[in-house]
N, C-alpha and C. Protein backbone atom coordinates (compact mmCIF):
# COMPACT_ATOMS: atom_id res chain seq x y z
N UNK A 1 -24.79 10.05 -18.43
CA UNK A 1 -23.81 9.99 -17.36
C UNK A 1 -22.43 9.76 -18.00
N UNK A 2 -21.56 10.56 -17.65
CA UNK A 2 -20.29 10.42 -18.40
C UNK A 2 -19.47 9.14 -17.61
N UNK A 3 -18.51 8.87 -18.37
CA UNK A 3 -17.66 7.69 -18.16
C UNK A 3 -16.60 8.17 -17.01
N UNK A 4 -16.55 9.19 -16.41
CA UNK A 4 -15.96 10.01 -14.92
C UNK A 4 -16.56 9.14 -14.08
N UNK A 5 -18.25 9.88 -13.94
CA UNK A 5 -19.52 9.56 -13.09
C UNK A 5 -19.34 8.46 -13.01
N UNK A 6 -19.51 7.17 -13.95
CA UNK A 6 -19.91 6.19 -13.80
C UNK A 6 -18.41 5.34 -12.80
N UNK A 7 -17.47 6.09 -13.58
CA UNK A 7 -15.98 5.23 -12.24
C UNK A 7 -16.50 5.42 -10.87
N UNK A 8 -16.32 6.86 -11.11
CA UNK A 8 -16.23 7.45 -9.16
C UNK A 8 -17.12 6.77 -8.65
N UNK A 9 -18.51 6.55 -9.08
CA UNK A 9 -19.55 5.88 -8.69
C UNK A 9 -19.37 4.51 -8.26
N UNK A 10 -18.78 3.70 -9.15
CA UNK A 10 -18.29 2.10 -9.18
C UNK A 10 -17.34 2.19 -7.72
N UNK A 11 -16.19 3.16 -7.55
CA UNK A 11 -15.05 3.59 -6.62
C UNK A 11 -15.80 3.53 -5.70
N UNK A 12 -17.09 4.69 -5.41
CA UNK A 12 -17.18 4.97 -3.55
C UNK A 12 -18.28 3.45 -4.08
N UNK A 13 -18.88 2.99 -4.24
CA UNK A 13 -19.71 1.51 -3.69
C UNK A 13 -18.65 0.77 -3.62
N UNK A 14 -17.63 0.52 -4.47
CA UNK A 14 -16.97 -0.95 -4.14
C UNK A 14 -16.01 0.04 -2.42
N UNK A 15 -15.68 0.82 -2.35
CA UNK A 15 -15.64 1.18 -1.41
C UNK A 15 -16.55 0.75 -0.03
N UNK A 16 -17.71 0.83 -0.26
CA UNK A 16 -18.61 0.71 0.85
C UNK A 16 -18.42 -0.69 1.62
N UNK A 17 -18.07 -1.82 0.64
CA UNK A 17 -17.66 -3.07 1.75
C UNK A 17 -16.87 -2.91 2.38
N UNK A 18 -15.35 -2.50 1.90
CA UNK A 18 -14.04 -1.64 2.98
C UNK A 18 -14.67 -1.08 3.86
N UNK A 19 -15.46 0.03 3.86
CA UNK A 19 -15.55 0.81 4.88
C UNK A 19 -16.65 -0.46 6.18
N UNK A 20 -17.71 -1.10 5.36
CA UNK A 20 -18.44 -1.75 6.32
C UNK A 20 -17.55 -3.02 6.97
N UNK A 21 -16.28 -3.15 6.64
CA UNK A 21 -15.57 -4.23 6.72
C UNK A 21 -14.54 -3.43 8.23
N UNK A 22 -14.41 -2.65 8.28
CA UNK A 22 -13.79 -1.56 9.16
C UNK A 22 -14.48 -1.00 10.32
N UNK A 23 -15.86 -0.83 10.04
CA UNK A 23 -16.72 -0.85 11.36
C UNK A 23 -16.93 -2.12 11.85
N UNK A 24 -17.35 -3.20 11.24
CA UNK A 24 -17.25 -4.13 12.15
C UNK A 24 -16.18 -5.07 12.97
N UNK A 25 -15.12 -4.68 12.26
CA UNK A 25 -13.65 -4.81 12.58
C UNK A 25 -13.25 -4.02 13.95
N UNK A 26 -13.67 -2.92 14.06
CA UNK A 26 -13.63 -2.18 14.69
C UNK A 26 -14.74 -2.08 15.74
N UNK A 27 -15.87 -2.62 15.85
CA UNK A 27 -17.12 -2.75 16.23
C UNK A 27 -17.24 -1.27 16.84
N UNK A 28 -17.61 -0.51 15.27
CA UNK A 28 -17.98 1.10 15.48
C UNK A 28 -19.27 0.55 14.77
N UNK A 29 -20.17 -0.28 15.34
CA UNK A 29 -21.23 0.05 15.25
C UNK A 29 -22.49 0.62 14.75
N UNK A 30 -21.98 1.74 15.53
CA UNK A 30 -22.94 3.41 15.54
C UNK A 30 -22.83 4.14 13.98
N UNK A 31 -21.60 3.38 13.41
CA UNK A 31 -21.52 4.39 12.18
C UNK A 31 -21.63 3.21 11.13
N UNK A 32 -22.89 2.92 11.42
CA UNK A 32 -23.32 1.87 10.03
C UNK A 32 -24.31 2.82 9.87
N UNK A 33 -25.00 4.26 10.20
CA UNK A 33 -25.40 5.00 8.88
C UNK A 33 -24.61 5.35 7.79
N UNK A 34 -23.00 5.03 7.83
CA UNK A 34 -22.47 5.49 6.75
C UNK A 34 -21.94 4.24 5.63
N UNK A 35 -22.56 3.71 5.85
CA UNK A 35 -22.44 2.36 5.21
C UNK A 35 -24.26 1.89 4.66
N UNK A 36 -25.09 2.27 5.31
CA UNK A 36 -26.24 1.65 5.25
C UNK A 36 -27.42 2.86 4.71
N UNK A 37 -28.22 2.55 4.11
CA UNK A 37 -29.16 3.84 4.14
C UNK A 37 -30.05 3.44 5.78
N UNK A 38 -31.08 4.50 5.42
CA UNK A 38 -32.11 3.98 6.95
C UNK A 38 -33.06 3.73 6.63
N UNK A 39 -33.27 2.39 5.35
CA UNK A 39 -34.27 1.67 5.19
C UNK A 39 -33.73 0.44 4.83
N UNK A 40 -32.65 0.31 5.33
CA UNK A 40 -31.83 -0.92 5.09
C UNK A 40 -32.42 -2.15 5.41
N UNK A 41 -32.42 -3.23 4.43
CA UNK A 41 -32.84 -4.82 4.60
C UNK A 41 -31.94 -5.57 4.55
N UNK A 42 -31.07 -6.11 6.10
CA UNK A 42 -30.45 -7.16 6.13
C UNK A 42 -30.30 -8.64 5.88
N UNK A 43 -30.22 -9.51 4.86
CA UNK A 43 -30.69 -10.99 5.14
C UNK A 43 -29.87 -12.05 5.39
N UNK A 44 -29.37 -12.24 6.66
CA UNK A 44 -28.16 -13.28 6.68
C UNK A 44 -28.77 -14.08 7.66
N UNK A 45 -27.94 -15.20 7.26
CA UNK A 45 -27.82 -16.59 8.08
C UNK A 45 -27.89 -16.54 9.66
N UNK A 46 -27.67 -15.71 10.37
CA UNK A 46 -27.55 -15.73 12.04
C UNK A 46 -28.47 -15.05 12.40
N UNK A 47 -28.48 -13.58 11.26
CA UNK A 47 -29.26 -12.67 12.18
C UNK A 47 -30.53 -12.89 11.70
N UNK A 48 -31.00 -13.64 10.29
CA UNK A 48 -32.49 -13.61 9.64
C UNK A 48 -32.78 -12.30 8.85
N UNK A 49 -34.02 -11.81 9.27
CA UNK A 49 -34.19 -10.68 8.39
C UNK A 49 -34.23 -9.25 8.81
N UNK A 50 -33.45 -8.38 9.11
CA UNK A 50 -33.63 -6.90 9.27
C UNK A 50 -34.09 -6.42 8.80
N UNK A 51 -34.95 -4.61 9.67
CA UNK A 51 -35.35 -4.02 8.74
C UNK A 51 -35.07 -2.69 9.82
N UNK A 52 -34.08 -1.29 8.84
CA UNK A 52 -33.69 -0.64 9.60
C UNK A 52 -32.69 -0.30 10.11
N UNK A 53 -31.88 0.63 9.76
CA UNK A 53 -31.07 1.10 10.77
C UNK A 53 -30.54 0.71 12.15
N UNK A 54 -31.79 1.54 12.82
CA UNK A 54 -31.78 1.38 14.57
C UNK A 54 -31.94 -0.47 14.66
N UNK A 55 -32.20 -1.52 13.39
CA UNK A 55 -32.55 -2.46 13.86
C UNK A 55 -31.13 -3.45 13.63
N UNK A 56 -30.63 -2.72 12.76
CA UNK A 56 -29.10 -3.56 12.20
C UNK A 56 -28.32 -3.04 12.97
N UNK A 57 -28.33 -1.98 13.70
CA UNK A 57 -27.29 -1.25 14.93
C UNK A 57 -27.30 -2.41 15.76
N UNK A 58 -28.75 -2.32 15.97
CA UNK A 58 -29.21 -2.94 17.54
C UNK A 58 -28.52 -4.24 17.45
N UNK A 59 -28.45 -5.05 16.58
CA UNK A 59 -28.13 -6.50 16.14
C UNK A 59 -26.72 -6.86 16.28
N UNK A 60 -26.10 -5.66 15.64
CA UNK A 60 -24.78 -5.71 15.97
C UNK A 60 -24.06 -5.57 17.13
N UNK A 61 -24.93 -4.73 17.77
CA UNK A 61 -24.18 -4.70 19.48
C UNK A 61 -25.00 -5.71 20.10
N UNK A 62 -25.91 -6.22 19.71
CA UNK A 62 -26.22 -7.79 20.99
C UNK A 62 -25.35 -8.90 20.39
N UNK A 63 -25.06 -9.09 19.45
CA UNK A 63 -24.19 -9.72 19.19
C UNK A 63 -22.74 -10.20 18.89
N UNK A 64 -22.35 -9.09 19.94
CA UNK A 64 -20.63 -8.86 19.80
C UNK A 64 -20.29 -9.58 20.75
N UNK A 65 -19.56 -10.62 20.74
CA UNK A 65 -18.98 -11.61 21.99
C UNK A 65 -17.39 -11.00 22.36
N UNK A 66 -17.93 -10.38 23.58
CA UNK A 66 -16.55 -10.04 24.42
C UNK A 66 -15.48 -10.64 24.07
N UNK A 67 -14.42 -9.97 23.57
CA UNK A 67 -12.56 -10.58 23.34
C UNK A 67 -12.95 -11.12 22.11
N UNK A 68 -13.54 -11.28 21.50
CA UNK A 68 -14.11 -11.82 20.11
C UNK A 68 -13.56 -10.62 18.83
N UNK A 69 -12.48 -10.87 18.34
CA UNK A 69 -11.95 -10.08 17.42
C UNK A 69 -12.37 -10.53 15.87
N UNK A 70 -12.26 -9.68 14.34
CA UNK A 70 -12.67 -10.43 13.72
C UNK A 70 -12.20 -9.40 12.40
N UNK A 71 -11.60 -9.85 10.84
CA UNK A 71 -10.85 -9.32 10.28
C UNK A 71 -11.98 -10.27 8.66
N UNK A 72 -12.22 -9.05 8.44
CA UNK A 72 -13.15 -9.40 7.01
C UNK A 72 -12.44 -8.51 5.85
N UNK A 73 -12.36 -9.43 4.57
CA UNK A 73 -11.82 -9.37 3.62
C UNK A 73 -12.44 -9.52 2.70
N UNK A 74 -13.14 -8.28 1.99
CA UNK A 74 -13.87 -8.88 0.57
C UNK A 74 -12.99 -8.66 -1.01
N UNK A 75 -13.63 -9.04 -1.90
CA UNK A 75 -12.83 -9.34 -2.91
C UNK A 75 -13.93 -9.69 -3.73
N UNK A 76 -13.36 -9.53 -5.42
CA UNK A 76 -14.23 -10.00 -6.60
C UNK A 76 -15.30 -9.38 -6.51
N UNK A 77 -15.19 -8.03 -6.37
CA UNK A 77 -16.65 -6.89 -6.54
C UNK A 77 -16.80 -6.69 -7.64
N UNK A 78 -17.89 -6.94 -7.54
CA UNK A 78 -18.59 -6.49 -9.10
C UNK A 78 -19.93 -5.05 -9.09
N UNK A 79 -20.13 -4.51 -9.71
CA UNK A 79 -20.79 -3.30 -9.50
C UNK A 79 -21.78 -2.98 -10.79
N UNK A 80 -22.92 -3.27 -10.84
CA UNK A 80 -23.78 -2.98 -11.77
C UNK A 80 -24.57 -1.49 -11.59
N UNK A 81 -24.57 -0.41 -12.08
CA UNK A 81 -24.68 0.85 -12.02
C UNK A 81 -26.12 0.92 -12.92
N UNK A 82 -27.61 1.41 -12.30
CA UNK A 82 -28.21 1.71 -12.91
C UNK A 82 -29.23 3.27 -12.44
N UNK A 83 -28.35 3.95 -12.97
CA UNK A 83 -28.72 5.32 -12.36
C UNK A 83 -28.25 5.55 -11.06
N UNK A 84 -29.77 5.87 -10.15
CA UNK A 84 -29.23 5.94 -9.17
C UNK A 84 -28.79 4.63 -7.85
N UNK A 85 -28.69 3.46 -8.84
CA UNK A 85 -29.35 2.30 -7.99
C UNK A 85 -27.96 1.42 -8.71
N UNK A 86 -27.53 0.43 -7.88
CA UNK A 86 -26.58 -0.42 -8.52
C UNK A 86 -26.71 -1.89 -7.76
N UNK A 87 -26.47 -2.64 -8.53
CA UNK A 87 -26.35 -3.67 -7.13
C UNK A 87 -24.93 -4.36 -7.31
N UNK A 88 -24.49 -4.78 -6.34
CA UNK A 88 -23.29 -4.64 -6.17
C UNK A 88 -22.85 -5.95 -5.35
N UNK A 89 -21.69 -7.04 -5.85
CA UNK A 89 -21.86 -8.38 -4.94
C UNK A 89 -19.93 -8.63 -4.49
N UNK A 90 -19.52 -9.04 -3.84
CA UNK A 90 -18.26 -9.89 -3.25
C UNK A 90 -18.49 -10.45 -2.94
N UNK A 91 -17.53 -11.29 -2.46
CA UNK A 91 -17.20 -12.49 -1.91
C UNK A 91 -16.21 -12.00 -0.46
N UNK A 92 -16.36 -12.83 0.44
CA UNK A 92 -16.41 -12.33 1.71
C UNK A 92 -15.25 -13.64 2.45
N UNK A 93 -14.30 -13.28 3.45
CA UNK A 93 -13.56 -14.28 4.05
C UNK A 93 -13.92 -12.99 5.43
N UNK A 94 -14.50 -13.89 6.42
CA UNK A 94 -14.17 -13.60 7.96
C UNK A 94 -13.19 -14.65 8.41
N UNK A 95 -12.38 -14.14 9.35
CA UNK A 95 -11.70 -14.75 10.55
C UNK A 95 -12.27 -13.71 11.70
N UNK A 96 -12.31 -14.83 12.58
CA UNK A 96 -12.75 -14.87 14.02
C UNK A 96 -10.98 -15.48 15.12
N UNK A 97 -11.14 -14.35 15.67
CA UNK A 97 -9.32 -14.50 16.71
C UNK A 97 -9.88 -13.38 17.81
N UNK A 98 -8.88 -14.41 18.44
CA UNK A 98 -8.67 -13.22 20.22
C UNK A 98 -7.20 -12.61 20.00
N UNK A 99 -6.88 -11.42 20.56
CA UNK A 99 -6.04 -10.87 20.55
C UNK A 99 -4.66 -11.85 20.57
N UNK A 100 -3.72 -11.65 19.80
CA UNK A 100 -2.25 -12.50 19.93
C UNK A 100 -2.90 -13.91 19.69
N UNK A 101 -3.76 -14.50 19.33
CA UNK A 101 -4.30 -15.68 19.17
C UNK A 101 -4.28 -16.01 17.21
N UNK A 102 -3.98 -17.12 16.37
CA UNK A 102 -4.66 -17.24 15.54
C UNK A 102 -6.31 -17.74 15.62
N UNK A 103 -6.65 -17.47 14.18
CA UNK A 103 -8.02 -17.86 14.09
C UNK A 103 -8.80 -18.69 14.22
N UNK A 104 -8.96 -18.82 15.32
CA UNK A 104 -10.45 -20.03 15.41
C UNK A 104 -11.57 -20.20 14.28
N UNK A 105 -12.11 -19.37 14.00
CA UNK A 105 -13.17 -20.03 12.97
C UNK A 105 -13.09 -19.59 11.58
N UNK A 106 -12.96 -19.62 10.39
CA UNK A 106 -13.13 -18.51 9.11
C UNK A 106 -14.29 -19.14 8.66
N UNK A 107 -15.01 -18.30 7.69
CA UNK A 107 -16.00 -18.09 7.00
C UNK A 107 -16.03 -17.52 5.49
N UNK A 108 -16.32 -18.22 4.65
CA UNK A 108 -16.45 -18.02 3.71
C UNK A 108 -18.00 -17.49 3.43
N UNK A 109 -17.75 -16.24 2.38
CA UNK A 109 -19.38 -15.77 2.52
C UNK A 109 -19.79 -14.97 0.61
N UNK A 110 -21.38 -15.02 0.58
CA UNK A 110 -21.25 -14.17 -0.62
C UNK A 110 -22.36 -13.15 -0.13
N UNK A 111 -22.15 -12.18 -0.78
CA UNK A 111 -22.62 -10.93 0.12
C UNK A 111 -23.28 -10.16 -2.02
N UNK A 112 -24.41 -9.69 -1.28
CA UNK A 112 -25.17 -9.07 -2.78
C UNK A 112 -25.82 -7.99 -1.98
N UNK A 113 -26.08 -6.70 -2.79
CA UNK A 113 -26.28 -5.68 -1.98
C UNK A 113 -27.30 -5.10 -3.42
N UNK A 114 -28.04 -4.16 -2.81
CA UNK A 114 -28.44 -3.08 -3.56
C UNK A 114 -27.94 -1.60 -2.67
N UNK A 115 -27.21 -1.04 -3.64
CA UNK A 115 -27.03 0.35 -3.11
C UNK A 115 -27.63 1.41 -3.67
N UNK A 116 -28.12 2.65 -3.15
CA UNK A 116 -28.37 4.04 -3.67
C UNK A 116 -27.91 5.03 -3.23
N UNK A 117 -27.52 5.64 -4.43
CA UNK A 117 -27.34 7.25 -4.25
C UNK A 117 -28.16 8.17 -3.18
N UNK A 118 -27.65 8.43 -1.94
CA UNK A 118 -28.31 9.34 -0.60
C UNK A 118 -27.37 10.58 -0.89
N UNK A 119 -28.33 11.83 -0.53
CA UNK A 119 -27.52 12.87 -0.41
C UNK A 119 -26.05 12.92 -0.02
N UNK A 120 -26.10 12.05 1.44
CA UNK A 120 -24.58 11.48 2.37
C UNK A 120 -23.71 10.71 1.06
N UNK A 121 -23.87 9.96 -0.10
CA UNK A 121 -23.33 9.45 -0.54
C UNK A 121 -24.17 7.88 -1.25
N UNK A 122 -23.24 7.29 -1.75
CA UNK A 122 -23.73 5.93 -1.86
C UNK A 122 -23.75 4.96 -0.28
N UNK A 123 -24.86 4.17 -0.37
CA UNK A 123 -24.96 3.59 0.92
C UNK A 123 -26.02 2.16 0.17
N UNK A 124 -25.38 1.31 1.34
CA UNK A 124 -26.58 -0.23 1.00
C UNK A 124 -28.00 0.38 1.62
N UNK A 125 -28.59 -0.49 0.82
CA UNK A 125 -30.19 0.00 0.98
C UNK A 125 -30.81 -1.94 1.49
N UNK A 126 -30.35 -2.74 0.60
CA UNK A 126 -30.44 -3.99 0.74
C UNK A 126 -29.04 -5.09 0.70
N UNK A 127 -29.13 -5.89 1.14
CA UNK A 127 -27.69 -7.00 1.87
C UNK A 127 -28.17 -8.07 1.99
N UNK A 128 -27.86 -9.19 0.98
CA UNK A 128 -28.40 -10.37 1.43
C UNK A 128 -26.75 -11.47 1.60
N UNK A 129 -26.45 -11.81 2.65
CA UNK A 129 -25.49 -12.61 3.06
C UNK A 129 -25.85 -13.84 3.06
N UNK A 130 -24.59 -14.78 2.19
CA UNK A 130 -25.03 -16.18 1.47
C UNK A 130 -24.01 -17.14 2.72
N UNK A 131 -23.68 -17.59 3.26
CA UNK A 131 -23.01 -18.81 3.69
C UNK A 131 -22.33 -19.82 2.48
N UNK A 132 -21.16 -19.69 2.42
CA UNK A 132 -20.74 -20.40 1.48
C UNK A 132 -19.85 -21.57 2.17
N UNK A 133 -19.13 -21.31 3.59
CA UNK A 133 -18.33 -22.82 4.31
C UNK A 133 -18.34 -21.63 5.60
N UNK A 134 -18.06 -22.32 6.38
CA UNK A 134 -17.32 -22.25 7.64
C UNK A 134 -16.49 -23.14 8.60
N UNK A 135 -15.46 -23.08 8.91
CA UNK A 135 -14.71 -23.56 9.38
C UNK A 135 -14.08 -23.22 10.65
N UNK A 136 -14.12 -24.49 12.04
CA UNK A 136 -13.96 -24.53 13.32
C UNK A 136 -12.35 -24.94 13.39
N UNK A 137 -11.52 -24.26 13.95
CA UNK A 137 -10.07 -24.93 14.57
C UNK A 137 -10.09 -25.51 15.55
């Protein structure tokens, strides 16, 4: 694999938190196939353990609290590339705000992923979300 491959590669995954940081920002939902493969294993603190697509969709729309806005920021990606498989970790700041409001709650988080190469692109296959603080205003 040439030293091209291996950037662009590093580029669209560390990419993939931006983009998953933007659907849920956006609560587009529906387009976490482009973020997720469709054998995806979720493991975080609220929601427990996913398995699935249709099951991490589903999760995300029962759990969207009306007027509940929310602005995620990752950082310190690191990207281990092994073929077609990498795993890939940040560090994660949510804020939680209502429109024209500052933030009621932030969250500090560490987020570890396994991604693979899908025809569509690179996508998480596995996501395990760490709780590192959270904080109430």
């Amino acid at each position: 694999m040439s030293a091209d491959t291996r950037t662009a590669d590093r580029a669209e995954i560390a990419e993939l938190f931006a983009r998953l940081a933007d659907l849920l920002d956006e609560n587009r939902h529906a387009d976490a196939h482009t973020v997720y493969a469709d054998d995806i294993v979720v493991r975080s603190p609220l929601g427990g353990e996913l398995h699935g697509l249709d099951e991490v969709t589903a999760y995300l729309e029962r759990s969207h609290v009306e007027g509940e806005r929310t602005f995620h920021l990752h950082g310190d990606v690191l990207v281990q590339l092994d073929g077609d498989r990498a795993k890939a970790t940040a560090k994660e700041l949510t804020y939680f705000y209502r429109d024209g409001e500052p933030p009621y709650r932030t969250s500090g988080l560490r987020v570890a992923c396994i991604a693979v190469r899908t025809p569509a692109g690179w996508r998480f296959s596995e996501t395990r979300i760490t709780l590192a603080w959270m904080q109430e205003k």
